[in-house]
C-alpha atoms as a PDB file:
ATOM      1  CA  UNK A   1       0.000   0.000   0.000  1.00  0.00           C
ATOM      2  CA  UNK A   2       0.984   3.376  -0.674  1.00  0.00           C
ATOM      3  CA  UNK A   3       2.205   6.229   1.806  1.00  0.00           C
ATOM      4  CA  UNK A   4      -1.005   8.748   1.450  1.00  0.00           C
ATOM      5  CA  UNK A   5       0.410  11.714   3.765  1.00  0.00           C
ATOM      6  CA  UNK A   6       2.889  12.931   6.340  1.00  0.00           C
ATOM      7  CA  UNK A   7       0.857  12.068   9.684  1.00  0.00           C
ATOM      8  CA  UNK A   8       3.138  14.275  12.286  1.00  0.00           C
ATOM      9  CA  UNK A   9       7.216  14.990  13.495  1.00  0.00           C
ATOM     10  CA  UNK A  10       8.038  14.481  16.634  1.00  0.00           C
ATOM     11  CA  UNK A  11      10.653  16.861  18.100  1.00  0.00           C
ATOM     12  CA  UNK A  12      12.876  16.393  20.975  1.00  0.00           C
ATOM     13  CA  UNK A  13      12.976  19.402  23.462  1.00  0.00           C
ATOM     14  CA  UNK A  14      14.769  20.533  26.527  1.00  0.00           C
ATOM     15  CA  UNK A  15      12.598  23.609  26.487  1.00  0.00           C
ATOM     16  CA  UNK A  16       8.821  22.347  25.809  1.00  0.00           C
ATOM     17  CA  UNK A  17       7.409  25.642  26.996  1.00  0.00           C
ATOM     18  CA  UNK A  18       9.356  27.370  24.493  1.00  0.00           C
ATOM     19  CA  UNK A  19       9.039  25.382  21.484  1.00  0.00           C
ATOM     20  CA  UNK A  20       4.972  25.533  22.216  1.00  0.00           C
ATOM     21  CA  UNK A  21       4.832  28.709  21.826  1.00  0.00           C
ATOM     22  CA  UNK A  22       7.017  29.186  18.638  1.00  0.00           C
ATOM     23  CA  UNK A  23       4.899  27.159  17.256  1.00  0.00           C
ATOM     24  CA  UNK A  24       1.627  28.722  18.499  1.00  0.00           C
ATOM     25  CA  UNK A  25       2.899  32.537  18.233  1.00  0.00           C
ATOM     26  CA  UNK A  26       4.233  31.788  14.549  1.00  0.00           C
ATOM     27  CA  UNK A  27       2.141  28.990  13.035  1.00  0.00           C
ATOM     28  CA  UNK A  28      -0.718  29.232  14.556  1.00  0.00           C
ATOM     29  CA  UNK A  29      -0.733  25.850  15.930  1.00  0.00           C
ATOM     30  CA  UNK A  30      -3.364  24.716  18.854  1.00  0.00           C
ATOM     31  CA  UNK A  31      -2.117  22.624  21.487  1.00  0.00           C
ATOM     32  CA  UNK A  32      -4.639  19.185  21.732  1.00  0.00           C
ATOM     33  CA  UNK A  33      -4.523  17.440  25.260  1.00  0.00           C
ATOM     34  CA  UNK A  34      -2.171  14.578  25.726  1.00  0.00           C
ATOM     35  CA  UNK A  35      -2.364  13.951  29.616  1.00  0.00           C
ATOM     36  CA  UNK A  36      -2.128  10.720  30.311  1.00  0.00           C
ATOM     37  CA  UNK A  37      -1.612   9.657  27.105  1.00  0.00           C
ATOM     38  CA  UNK A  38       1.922   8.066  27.143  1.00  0.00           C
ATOM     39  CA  UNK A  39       2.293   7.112  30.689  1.00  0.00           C
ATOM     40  CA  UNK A  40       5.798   8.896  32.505  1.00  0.00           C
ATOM     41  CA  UNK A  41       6.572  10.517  29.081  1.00  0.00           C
ATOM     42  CA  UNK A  42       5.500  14.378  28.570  1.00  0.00           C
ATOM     43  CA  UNK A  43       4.499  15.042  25.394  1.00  0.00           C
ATOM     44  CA  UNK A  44       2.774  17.455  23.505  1.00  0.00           C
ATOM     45  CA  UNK A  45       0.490  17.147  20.197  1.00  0.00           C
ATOM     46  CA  UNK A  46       0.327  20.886  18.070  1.00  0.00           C
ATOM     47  CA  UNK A  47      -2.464  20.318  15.557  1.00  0.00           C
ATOM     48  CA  UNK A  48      -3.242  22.761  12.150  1.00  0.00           C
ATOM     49  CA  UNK A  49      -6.269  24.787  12.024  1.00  0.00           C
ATOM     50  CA  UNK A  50      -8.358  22.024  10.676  1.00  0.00           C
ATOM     51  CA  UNK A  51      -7.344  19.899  13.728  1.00  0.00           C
ATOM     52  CA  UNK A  52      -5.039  17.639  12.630  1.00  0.00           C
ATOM     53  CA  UNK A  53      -2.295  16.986  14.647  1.00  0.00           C
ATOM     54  CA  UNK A  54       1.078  17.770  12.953  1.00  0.00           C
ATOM     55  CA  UNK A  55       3.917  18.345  15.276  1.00  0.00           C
ATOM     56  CA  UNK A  56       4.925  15.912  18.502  1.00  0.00           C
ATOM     57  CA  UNK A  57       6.852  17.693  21.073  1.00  0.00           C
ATOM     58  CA  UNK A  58       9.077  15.514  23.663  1.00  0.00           C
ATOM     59  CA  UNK A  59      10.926  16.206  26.981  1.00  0.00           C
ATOM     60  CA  UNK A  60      14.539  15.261  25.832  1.00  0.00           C
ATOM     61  CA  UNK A  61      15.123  12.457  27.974  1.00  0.00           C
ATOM     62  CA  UNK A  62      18.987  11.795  27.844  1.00  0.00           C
ATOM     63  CA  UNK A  63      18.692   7.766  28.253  1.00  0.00           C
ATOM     64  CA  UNK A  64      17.000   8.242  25.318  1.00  0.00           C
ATOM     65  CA  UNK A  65      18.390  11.113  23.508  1.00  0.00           C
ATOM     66  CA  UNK A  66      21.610  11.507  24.610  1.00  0.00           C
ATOM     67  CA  UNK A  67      22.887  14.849  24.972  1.00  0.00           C
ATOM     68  CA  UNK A  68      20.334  16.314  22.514  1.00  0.00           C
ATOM     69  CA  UNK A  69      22.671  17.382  19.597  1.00  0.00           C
ATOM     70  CA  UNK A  70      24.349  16.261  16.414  1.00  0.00           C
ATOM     71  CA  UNK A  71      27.086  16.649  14.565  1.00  0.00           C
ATOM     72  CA  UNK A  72      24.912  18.249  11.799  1.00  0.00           C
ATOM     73  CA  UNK A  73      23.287  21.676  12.520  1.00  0.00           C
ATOM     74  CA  UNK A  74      19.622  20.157  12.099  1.00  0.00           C
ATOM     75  CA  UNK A  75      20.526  16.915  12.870  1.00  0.00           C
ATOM     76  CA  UNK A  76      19.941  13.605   9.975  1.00  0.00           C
ATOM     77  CA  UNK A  77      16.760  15.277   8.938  1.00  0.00           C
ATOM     78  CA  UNK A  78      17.404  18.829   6.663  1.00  0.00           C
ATOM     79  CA  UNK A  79      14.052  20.320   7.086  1.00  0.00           C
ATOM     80  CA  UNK A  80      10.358  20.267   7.756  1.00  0.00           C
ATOM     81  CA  UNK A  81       8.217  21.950   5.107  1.00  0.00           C
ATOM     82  CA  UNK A  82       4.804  23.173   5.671  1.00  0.00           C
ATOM     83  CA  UNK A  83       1.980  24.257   3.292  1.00  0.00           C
ATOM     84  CA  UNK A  84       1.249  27.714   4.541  1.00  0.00           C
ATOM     85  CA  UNK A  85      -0.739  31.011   3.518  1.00  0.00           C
ATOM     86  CA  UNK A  86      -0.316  34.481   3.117  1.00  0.00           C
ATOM     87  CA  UNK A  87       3.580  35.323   2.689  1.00  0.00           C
ATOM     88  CA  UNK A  88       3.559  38.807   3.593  1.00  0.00           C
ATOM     89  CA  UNK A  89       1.764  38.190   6.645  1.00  0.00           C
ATOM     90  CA  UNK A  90       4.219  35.844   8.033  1.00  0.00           C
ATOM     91  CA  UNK A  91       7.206  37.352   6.785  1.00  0.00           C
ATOM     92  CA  UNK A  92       5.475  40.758   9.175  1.00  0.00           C
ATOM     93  CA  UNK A  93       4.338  37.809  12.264  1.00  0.00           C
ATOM     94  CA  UNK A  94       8.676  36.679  11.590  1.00  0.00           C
ATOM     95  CA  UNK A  95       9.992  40.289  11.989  1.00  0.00           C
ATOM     96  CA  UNK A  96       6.834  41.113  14.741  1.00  0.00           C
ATOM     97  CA  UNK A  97       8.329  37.865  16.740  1.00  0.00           C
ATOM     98  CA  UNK A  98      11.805  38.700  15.747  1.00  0.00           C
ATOM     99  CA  UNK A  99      12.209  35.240  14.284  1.00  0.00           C
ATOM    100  CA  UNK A 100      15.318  35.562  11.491  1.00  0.00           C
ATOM    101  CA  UNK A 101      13.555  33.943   8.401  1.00  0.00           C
ATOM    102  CA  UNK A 102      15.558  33.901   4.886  1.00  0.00           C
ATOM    103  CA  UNK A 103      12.898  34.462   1.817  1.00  0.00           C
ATOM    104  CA  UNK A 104      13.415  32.339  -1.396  1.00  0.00           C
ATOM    105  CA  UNK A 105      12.203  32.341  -4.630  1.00  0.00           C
ATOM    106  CA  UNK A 106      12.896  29.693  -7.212  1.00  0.00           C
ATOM    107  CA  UNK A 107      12.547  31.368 -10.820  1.00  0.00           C
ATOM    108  CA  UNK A 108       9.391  29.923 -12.630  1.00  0.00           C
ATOM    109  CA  UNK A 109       8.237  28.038  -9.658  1.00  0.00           C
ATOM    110  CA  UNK A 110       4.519  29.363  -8.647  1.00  0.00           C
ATOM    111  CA  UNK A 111       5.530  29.381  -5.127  1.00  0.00           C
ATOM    112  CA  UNK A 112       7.975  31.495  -2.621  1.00  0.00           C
ATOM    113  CA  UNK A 113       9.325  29.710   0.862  1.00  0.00           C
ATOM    114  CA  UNK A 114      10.664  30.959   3.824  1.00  0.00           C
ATOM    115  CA  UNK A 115      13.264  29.709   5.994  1.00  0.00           C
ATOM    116  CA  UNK A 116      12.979  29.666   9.728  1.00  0.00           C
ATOM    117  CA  UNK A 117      14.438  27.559  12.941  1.00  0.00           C
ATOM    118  CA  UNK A 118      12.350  26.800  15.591  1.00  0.00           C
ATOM    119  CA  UNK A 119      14.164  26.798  19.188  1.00  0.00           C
ATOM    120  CA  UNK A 120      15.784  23.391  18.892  1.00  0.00           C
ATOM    121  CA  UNK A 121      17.560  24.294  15.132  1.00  0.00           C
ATOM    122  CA  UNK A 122      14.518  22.453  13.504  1.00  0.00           C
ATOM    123  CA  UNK A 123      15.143  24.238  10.077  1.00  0.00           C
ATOM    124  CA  UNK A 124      11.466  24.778   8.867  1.00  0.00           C
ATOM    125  CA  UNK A 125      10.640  25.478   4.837  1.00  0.00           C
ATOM    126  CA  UNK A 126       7.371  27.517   4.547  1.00  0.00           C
ATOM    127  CA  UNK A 127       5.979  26.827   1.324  1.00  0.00           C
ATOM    128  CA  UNK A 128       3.414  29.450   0.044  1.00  0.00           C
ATOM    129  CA  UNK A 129       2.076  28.228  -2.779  1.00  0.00           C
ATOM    130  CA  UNK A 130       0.699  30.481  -5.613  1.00  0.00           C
ATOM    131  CA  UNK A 131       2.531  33.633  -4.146  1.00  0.00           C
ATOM    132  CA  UNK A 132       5.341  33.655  -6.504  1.00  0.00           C
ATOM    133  CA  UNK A 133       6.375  37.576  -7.909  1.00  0.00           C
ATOM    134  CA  UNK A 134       9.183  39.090  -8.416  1.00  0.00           C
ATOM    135  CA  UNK A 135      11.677  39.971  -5.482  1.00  0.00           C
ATOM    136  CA  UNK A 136      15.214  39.301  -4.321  1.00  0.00           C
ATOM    137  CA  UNK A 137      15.977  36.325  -1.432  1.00  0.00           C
ATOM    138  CA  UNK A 138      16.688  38.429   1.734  1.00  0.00           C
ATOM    139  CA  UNK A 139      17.165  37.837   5.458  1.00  0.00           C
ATOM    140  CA  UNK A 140      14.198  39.506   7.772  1.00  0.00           C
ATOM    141  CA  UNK A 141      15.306  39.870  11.234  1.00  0.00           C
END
């Protein structure tokens, strides 16, 4: 049988507060309730507007994680790319936050992306499809 979708990614945290709300404040991402669900594990589930849960956030446990980093900046995965909306808008919520995002444009494509991290050097690829028009790739701080 065939893959149909990307279900979630799970992320390994020291800081779950944090992360939480970098995802929240700049995504728009709702936190769904996980008590219980994985007994002596904390965990969170971030779901999309339409309420499906996308992103798993995990206490870093060092048994299981060891000490949390790699020898790669973001680790054996590159990136996470998300399907989002309205570019300008969340190139203004990245500079509003004060999140460093790097704007792309890939000449013909009919889409722009921009670059973030999220607290834990998750590199994350915003895809905004339809939005492409002339401009220049540039850092926002």
């Amino acid at each position: 049988m065939p893959v149909s979708g990307l279900n979630h990614v799970n992320i390994v945290t020291k800081d779950l507060a944090g992360t939480k709300r970098f995802y929240r404040d700049l995504l728009g991402l709702t936190e769904v309730d996980t008590a219980g669900m994985v007994p002596g594990v904390e965990l969170h589930w971030l779901a999309d507007p339409a309420g499906h849960t996308i992103i798993h956030l995990q206490r870093h446990d060092p048994a299981r994680h060891g000490d949390g980093h790699s020898a790669q900046p973001t680790g054996n995965i590159d990136h996470v790319a998300f399907t989002c909306e309205d570019f300008d808008g969340m190139r203004a919520r990245c500079a509003e936050l004060g999140v460093a995002c790097r704007a792309v444009e890939i000449a013909g494509a009919p889409f722009r992306l921009l670059f973030v991290n999220d607290p834990n050097d998750v590199q994350l690829e915003l895809n905004f499809r339809n939005a492409a028009q002339p401009m220049e790739s540039a850092d926002v701080r």
